[in-house]
N, C-alpha and C. Protein backbone atom coordinates (compact mmCIF):
# COMPACT_ATOMS: atom_id res chain seq x y z
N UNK A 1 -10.69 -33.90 -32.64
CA UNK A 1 -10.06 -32.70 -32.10
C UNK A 1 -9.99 -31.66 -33.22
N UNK A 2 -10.39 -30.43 -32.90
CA UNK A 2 -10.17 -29.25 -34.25
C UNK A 2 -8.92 -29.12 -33.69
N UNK A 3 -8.59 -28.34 -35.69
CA UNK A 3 -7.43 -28.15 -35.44
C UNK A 3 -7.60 -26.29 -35.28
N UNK A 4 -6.70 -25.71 -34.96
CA UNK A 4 -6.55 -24.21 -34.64
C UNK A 4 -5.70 -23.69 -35.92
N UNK A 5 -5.66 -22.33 -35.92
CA UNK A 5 -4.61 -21.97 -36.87
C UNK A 5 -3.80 -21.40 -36.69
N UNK A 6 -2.52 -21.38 -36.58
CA UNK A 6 -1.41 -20.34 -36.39
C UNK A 6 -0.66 -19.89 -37.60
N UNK A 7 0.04 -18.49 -36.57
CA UNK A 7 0.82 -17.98 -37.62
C UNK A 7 1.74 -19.01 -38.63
N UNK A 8 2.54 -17.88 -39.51
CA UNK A 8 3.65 -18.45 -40.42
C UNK A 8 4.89 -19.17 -39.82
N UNK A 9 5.25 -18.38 -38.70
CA UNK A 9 6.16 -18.02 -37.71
C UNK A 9 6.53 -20.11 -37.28
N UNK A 10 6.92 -20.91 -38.03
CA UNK A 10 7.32 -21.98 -37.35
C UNK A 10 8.23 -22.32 -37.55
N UNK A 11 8.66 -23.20 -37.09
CA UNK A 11 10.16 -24.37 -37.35
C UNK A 11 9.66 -25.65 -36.91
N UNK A 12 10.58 -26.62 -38.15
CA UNK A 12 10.95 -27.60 -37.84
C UNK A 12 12.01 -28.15 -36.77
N UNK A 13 12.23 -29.24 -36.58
CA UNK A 13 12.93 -29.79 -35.33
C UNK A 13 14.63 -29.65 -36.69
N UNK A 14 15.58 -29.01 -36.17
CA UNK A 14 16.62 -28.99 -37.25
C UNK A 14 17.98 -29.83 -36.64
N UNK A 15 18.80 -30.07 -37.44
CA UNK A 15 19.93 -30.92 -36.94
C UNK A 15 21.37 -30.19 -36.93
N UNK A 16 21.98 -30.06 -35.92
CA UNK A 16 22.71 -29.34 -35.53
C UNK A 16 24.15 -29.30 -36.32
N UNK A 17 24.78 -28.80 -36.80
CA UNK A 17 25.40 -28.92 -38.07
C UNK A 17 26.37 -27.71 -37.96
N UNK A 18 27.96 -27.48 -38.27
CA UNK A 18 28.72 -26.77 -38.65
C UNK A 18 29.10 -26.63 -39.84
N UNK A 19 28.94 -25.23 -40.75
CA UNK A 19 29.21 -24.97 -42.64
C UNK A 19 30.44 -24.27 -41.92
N UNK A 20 31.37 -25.18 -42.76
CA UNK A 20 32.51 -24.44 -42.80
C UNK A 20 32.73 -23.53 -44.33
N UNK A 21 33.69 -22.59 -44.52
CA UNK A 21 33.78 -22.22 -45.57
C UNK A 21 34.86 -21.44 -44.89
N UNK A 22 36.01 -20.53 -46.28
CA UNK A 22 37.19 -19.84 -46.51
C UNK A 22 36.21 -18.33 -46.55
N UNK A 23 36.59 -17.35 -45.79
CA UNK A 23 36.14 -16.06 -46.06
C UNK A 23 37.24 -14.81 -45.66
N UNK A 24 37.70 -14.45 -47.00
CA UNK A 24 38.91 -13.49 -46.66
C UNK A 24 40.20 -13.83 -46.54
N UNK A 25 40.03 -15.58 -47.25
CA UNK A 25 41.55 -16.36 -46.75
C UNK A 25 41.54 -16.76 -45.36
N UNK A 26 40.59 -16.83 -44.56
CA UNK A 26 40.70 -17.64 -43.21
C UNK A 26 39.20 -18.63 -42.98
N UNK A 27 39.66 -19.60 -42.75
CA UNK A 27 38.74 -20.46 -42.15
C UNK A 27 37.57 -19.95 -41.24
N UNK A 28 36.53 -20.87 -41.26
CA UNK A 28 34.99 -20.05 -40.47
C UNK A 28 34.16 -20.94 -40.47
N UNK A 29 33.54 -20.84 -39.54
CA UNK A 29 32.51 -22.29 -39.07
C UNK A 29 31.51 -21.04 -38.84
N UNK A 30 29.80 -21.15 -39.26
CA UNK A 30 28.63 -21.14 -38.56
C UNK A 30 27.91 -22.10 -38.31
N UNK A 31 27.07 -22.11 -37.35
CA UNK A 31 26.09 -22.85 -36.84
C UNK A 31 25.17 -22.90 -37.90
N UNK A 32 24.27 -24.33 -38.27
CA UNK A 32 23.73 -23.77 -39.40
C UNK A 32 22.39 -25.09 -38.95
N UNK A 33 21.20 -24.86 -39.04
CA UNK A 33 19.96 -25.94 -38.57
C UNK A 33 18.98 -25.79 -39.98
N UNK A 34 19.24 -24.97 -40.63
CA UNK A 34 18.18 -25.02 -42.15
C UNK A 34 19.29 -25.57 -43.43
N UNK A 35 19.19 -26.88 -43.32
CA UNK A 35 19.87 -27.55 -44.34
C UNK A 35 19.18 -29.17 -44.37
N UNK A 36 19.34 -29.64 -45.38
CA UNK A 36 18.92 -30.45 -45.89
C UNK A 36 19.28 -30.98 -47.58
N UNK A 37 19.94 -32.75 -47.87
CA UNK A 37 19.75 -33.52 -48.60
C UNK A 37 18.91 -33.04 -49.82
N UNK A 38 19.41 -33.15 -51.32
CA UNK A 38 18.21 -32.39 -52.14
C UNK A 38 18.22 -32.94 -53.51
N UNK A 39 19.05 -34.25 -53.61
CA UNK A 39 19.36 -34.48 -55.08
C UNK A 39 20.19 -36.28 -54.65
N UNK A 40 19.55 -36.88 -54.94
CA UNK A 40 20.54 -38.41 -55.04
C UNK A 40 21.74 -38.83 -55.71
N UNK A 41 21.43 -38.15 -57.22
CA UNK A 41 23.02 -39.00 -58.01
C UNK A 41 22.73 -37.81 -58.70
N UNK A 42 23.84 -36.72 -59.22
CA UNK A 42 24.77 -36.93 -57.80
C UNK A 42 24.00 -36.09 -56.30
N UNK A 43 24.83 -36.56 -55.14
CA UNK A 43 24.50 -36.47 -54.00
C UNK A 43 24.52 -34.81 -54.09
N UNK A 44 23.67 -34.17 -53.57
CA UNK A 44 23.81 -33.09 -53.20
C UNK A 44 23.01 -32.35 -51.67
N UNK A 45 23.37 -31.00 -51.46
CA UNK A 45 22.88 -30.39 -50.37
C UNK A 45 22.86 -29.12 -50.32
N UNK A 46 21.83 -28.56 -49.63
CA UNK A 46 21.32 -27.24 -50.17
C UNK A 46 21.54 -26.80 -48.14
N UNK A 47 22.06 -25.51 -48.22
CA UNK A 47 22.27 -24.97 -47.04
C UNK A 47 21.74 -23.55 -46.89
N UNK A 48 20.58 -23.16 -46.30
CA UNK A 48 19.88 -21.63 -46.24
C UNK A 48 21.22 -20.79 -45.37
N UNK A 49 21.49 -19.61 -45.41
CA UNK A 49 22.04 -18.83 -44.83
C UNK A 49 21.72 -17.56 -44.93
N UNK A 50 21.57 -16.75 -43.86
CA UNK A 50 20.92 -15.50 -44.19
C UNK A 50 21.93 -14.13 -44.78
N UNK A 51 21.91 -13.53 -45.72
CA UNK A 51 22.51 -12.59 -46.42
C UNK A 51 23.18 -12.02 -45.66
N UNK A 52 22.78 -11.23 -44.72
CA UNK A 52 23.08 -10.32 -44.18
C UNK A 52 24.42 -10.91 -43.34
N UNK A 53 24.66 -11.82 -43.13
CA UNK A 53 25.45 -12.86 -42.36
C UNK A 53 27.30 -12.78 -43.01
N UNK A 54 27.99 -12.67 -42.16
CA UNK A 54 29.32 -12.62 -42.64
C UNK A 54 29.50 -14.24 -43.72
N UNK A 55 29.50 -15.16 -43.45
CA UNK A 55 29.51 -16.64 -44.15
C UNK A 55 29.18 -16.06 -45.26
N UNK A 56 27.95 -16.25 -45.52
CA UNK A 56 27.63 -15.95 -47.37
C UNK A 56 28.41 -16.22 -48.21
N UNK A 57 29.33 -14.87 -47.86
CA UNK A 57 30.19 -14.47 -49.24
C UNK A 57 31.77 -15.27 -49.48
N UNK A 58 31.96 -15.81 -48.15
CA UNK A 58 33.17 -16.84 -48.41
C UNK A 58 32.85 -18.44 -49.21
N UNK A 59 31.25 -18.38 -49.28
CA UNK A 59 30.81 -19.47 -50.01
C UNK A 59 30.45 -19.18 -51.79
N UNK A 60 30.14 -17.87 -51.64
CA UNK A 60 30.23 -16.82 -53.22
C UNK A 60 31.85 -16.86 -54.00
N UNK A 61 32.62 -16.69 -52.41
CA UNK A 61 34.17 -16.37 -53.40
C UNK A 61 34.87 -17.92 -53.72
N UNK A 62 34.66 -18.96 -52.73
CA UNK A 62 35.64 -19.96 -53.12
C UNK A 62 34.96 -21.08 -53.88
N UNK A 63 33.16 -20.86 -53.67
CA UNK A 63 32.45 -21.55 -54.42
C UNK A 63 32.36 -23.36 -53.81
N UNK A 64 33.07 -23.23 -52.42
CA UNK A 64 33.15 -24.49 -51.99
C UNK A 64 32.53 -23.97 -50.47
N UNK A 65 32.08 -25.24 -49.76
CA UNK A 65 31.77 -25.44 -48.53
C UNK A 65 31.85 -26.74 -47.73
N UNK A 66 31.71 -26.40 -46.58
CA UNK A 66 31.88 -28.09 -46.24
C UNK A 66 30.54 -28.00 -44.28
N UNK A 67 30.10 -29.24 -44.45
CA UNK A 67 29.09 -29.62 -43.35
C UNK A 67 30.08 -30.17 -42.83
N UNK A 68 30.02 -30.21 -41.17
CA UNK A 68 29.94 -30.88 -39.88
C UNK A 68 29.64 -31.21 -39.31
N UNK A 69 28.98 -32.25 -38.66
CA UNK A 69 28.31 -32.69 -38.11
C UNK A 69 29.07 -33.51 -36.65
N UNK A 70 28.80 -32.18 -35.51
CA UNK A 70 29.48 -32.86 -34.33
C UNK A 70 28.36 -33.49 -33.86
N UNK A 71 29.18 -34.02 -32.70
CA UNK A 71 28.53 -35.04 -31.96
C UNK A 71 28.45 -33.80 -30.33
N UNK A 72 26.65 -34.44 -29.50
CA UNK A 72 26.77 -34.04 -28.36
C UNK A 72 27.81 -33.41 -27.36
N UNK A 73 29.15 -33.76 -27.69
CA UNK A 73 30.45 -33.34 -27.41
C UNK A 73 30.68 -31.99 -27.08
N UNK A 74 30.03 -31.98 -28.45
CA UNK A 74 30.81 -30.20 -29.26
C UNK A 74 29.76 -29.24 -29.05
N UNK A 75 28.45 -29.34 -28.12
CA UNK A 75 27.05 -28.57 -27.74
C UNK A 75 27.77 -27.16 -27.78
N UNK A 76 28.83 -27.38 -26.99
CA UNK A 76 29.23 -25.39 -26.58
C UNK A 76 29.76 -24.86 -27.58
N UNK A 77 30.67 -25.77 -28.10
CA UNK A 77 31.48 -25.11 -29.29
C UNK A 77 30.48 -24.94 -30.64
N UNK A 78 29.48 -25.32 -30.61
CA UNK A 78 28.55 -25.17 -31.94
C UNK A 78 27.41 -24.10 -31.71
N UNK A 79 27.02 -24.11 -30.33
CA UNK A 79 26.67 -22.93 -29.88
C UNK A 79 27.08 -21.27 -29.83
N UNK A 80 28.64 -21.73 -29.57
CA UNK A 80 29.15 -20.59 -29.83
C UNK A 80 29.58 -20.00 -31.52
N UNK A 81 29.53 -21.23 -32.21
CA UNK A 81 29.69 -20.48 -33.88
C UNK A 81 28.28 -20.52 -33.77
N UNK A 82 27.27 -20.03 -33.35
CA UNK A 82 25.59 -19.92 -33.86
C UNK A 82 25.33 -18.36 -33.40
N UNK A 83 26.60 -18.15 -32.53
CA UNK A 83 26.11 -16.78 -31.44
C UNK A 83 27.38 -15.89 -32.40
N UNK A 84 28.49 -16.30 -32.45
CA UNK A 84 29.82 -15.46 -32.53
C UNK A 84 29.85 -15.26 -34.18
N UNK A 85 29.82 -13.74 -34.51
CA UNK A 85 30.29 -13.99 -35.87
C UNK A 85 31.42 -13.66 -35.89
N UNK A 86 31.71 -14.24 -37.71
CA UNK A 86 33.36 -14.35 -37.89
C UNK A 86 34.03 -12.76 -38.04
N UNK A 87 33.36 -11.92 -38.25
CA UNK A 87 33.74 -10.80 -38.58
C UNK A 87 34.76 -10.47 -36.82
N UNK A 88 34.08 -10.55 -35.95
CA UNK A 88 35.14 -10.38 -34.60
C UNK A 88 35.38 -11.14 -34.30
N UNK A 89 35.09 -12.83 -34.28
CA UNK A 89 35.60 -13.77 -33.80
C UNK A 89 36.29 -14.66 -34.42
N UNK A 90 37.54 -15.57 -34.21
CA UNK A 90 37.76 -16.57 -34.73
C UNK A 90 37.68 -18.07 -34.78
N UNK A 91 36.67 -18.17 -34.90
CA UNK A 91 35.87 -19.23 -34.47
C UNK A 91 36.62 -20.83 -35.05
N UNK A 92 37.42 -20.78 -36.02
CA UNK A 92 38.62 -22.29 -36.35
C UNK A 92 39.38 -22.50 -35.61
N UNK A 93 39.56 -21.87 -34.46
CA UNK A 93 40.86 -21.59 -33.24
C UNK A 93 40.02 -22.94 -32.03
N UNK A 94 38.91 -22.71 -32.09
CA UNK A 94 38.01 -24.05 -31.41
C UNK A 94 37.97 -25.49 -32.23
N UNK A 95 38.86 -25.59 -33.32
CA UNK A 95 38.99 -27.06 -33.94
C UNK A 95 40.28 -27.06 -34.18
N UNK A 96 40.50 -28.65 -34.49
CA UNK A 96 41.43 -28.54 -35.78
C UNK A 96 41.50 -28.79 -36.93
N UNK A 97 41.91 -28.09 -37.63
CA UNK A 97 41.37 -28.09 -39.34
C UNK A 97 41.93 -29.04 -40.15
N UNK A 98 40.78 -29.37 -41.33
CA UNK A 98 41.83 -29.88 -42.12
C UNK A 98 41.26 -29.59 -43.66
N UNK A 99 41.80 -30.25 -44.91
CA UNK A 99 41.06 -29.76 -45.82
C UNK A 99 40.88 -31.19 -46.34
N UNK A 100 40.49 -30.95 -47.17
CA UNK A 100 39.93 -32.08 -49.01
C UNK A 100 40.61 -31.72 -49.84
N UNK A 101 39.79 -32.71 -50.88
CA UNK A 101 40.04 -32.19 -52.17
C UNK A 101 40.00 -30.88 -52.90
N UNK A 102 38.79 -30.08 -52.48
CA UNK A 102 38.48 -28.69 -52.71
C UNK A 102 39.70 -27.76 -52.57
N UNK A 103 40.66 -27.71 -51.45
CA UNK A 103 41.60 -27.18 -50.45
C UNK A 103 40.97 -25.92 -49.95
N UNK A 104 39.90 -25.22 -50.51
CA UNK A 104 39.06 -24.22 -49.84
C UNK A 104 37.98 -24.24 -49.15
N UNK A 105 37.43 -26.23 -48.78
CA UNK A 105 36.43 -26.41 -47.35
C UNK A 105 37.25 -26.08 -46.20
N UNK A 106 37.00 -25.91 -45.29
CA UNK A 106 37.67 -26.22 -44.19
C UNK A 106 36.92 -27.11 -43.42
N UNK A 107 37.17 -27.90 -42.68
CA UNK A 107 36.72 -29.40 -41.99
C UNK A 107 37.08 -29.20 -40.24
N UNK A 108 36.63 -30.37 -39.76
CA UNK A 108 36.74 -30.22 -38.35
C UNK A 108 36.89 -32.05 -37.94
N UNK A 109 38.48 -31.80 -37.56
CA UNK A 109 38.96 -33.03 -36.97
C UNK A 109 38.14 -33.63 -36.30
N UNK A 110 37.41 -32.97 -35.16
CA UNK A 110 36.60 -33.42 -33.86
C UNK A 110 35.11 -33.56 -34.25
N UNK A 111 34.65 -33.45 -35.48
CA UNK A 111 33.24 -33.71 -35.69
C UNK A 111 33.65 -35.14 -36.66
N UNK A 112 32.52 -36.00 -36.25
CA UNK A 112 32.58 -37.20 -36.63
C UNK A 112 32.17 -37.69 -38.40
N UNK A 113 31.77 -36.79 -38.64
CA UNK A 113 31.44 -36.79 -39.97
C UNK A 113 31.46 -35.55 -40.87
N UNK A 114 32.43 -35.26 -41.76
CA UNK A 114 32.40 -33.84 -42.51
C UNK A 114 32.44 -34.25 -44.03
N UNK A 115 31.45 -33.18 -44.28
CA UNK A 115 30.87 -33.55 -45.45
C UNK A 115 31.45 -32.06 -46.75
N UNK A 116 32.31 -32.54 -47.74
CA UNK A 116 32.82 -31.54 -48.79
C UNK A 116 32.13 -31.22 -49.88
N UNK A 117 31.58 -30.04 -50.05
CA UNK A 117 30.82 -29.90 -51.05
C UNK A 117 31.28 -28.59 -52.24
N UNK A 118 31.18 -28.49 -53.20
CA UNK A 118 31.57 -27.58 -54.18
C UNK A 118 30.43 -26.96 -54.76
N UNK A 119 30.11 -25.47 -54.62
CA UNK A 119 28.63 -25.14 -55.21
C UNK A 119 28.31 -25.16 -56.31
N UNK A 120 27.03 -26.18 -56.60
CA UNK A 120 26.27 -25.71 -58.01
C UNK A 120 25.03 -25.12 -58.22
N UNK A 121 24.65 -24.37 -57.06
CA UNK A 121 23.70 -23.08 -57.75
C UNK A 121 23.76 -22.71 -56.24
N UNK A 122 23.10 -21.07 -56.27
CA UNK A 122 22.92 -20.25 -55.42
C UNK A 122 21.42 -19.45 -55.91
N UNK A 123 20.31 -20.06 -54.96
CA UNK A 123 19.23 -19.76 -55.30
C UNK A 123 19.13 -18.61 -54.20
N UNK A 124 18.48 -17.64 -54.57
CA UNK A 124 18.38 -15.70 -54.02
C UNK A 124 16.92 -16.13 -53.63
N UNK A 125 16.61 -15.95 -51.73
CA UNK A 125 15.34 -15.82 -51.56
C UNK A 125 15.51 -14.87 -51.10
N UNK A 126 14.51 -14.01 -50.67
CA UNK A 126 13.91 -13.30 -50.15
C UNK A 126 15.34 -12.72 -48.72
N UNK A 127 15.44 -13.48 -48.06
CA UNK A 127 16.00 -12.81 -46.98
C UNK A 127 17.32 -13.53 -46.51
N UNK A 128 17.51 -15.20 -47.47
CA UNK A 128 18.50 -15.64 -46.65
C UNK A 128 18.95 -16.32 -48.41
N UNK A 129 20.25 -16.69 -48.55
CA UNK A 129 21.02 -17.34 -50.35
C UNK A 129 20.53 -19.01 -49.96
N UNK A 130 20.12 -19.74 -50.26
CA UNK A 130 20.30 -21.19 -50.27
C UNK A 130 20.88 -21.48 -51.38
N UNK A 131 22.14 -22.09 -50.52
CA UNK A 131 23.29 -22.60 -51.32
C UNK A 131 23.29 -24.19 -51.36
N UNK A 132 23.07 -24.50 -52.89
CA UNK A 132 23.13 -26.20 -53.35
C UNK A 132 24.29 -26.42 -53.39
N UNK A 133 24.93 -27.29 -53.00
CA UNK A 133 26.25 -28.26 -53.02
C UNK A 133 26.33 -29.42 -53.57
N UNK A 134 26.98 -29.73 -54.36
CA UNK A 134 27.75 -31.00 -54.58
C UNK A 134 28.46 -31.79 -53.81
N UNK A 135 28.30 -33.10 -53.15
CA UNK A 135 29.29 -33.58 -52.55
C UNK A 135 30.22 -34.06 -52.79
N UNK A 136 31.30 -33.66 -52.47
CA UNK A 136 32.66 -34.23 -53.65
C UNK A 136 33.29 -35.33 -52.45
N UNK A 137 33.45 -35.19 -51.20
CA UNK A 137 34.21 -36.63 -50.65
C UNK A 137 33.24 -36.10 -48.97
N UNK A 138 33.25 -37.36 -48.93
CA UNK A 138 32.79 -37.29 -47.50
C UNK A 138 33.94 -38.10 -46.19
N UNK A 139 34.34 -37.08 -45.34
CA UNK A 139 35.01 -38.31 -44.45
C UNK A 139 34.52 -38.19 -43.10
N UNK A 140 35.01 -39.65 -42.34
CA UNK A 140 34.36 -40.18 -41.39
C UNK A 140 35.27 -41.05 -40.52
N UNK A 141 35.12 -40.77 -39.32
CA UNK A 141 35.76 -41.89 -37.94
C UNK A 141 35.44 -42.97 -38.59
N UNK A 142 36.31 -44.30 -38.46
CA UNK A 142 36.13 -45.36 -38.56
C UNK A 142 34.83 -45.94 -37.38
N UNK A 143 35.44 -45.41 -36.17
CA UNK A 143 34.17 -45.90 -35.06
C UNK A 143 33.04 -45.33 -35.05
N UNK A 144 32.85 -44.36 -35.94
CA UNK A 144 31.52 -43.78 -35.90
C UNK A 144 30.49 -44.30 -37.02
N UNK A 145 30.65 -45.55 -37.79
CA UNK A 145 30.29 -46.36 -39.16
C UNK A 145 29.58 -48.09 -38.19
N UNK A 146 28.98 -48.03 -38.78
CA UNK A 146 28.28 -49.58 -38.78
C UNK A 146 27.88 -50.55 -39.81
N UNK A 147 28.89 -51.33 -40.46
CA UNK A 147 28.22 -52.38 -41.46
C UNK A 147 29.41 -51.21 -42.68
N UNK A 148 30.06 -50.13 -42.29
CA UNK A 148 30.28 -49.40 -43.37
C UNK A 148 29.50 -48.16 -43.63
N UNK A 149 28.77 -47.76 -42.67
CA UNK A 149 27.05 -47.04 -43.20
C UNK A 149 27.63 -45.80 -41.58
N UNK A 150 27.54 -44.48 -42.24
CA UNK A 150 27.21 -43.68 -40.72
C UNK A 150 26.12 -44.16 -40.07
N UNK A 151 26.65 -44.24 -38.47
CA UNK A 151 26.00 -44.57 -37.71
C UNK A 151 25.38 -43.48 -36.91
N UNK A 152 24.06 -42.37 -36.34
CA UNK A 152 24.04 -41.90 -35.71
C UNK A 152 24.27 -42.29 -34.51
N UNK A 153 23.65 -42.56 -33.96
CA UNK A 153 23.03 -43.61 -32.67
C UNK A 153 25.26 -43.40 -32.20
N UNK A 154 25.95 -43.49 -32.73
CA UNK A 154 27.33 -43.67 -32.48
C UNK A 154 27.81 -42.20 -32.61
N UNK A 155 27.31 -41.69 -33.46
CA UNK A 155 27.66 -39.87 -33.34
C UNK A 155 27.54 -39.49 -32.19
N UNK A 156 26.17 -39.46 -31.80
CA UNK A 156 25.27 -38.87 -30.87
C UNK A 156 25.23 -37.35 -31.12
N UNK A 157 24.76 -37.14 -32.33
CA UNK A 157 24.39 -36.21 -32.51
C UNK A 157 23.14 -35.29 -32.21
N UNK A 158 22.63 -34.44 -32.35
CA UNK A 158 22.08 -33.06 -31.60
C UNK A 158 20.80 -32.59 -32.09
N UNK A 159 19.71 -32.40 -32.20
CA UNK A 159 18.78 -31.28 -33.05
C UNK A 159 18.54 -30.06 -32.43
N UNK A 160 18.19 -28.94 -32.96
CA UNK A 160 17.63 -28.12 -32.21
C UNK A 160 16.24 -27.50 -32.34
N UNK A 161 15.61 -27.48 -31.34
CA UNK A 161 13.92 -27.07 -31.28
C UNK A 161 13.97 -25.58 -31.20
N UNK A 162 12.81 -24.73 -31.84
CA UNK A 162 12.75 -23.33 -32.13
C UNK A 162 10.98 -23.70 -31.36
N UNK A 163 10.09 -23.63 -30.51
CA UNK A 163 10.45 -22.17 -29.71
C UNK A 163 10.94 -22.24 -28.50
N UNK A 164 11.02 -23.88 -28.30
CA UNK A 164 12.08 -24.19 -26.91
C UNK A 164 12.92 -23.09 -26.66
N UNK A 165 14.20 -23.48 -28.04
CA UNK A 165 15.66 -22.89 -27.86
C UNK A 165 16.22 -23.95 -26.91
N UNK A 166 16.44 -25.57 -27.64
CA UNK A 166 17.05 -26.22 -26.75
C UNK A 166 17.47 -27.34 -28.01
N UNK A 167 19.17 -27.77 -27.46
CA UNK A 167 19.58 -29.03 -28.06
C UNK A 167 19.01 -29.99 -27.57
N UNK A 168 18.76 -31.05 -28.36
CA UNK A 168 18.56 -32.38 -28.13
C UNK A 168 19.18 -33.45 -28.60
N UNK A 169 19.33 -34.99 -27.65
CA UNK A 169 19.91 -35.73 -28.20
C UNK A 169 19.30 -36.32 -29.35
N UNK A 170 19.70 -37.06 -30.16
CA UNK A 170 19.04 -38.14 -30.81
C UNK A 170 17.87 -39.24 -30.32
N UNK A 171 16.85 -39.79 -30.84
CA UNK A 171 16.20 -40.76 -29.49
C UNK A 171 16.58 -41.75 -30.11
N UNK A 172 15.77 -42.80 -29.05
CA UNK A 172 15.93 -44.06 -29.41
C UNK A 172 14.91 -44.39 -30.84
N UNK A 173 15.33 -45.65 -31.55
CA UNK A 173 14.68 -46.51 -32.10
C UNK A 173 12.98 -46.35 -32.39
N UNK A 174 12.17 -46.26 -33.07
CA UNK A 174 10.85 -46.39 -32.72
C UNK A 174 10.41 -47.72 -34.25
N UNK A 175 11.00 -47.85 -35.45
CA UNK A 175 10.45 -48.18 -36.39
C UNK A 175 11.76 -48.73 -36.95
N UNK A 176 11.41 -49.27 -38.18
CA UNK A 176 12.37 -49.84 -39.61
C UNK A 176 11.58 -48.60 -40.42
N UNK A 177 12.75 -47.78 -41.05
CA UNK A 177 12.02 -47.10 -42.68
C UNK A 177 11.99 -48.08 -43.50
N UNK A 178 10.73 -47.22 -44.27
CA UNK A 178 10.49 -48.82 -45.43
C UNK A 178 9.93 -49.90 -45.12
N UNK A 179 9.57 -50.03 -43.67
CA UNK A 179 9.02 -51.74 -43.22
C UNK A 179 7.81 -51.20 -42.27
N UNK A 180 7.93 -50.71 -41.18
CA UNK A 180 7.11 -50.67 -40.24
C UNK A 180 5.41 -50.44 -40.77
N UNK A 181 5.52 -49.47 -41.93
CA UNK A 181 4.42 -49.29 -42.38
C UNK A 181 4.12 -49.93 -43.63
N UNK A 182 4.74 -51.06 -43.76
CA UNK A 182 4.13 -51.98 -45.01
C UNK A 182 2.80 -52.88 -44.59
N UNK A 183 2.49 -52.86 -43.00
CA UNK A 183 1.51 -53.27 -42.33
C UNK A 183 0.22 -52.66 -42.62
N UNK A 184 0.25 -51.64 -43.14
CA UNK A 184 -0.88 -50.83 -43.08
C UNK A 184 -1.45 -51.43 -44.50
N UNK A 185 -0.56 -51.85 -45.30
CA UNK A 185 -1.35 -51.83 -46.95
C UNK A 185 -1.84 -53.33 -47.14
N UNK A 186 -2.23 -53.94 -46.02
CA UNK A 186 -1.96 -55.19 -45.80
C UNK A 186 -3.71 -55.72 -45.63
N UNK A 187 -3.88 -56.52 -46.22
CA UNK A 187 -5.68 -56.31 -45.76
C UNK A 187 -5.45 -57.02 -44.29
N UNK A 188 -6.62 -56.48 -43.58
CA UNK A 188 -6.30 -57.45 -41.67
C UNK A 188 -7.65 -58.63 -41.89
């Protein structure tokens, strides 16, 4: 099969995610799908946000942030911090808050896993800050853990497709990481 060529213009499949952060002294959740894991020991995470965007600068002033990660649950309410900015809306009035160690993340009772991070660099692209984080404590539902280990599959957490414009659940099962393809290096 040839392959064709397209534009620049793509996306990945992203995972549906709430950055909380302090902006102006009040709590603020955006919707946020360009983030991603970026450093092992220590743990860190890098979160794109676009400049122009009210968030930014509450992550510039308190130098802390924090991930959320609801579950299928929370589709509307994460939808609506993706649509509503904080500048007219108050978008922490849809959770209940809590803090960390930081005391300037703000967190979300009802998402099953929130993740506290403190910034250590702010890399300047072009059109949007990607902000690296440190993870300083992570907390978690007891029922949402397996063996001790987050469990998705128990989240039921969300991705979202760009050029759909649609949430999705998690799927099922297809492989073991690390195993399924140790078959291949295998003489037959």
């Amino acid at each position: 099969m040839k392959k064709i060529t397209l534009n620049n213009d793509f996306y990945l499949p992203m995972p549906v995610t709430l950055v909380g952060m302090k902006v102006k002294g009040k709590p603020n959740f955006c919707a946020v799908g360009w983030i991603t894991r970026v450093n092992y020991k220590p743990a860190m995470i890098a979160v794109a946000l676009y400049k122009t965007h009210y968030s930014p600068a509450g992550i510039k002033e308190n130098k802390t942030f924090s991930i959320c990660i609801p579950g299928a649950d929370l589709v509307k309410q994460a939808d609506y911090c993706g649509i509503a900015s904080g500048k007219r809306a108050d978008k922490s009035k849809l959770f209940t808050i809590f803090y960390g160690k930081t005391k300037t993340a703000p967190m979300i009772k009802e998402c099953p896993i929130n993740i506290e991070c403190k910034l250590y660099k702010t890399v300047d692209l072009p059109d949007d800050y990607l902000f690296i984080g440190k993870v300083i404590s992570i907390y978690a539902d007891r029922k949402y853990l397996t063996n001790g280990k987050v469990d998705y599959k128990k989240i039921n957490s969300f991705i979202y497709t760009i050029p759909e414009g649609i949430y999705s659940k998690l799927g099922k099962k297809i492989g073991d990481a690390y195993s399924i393809g140790r078959t291949l290096g295998k003489k037959q």
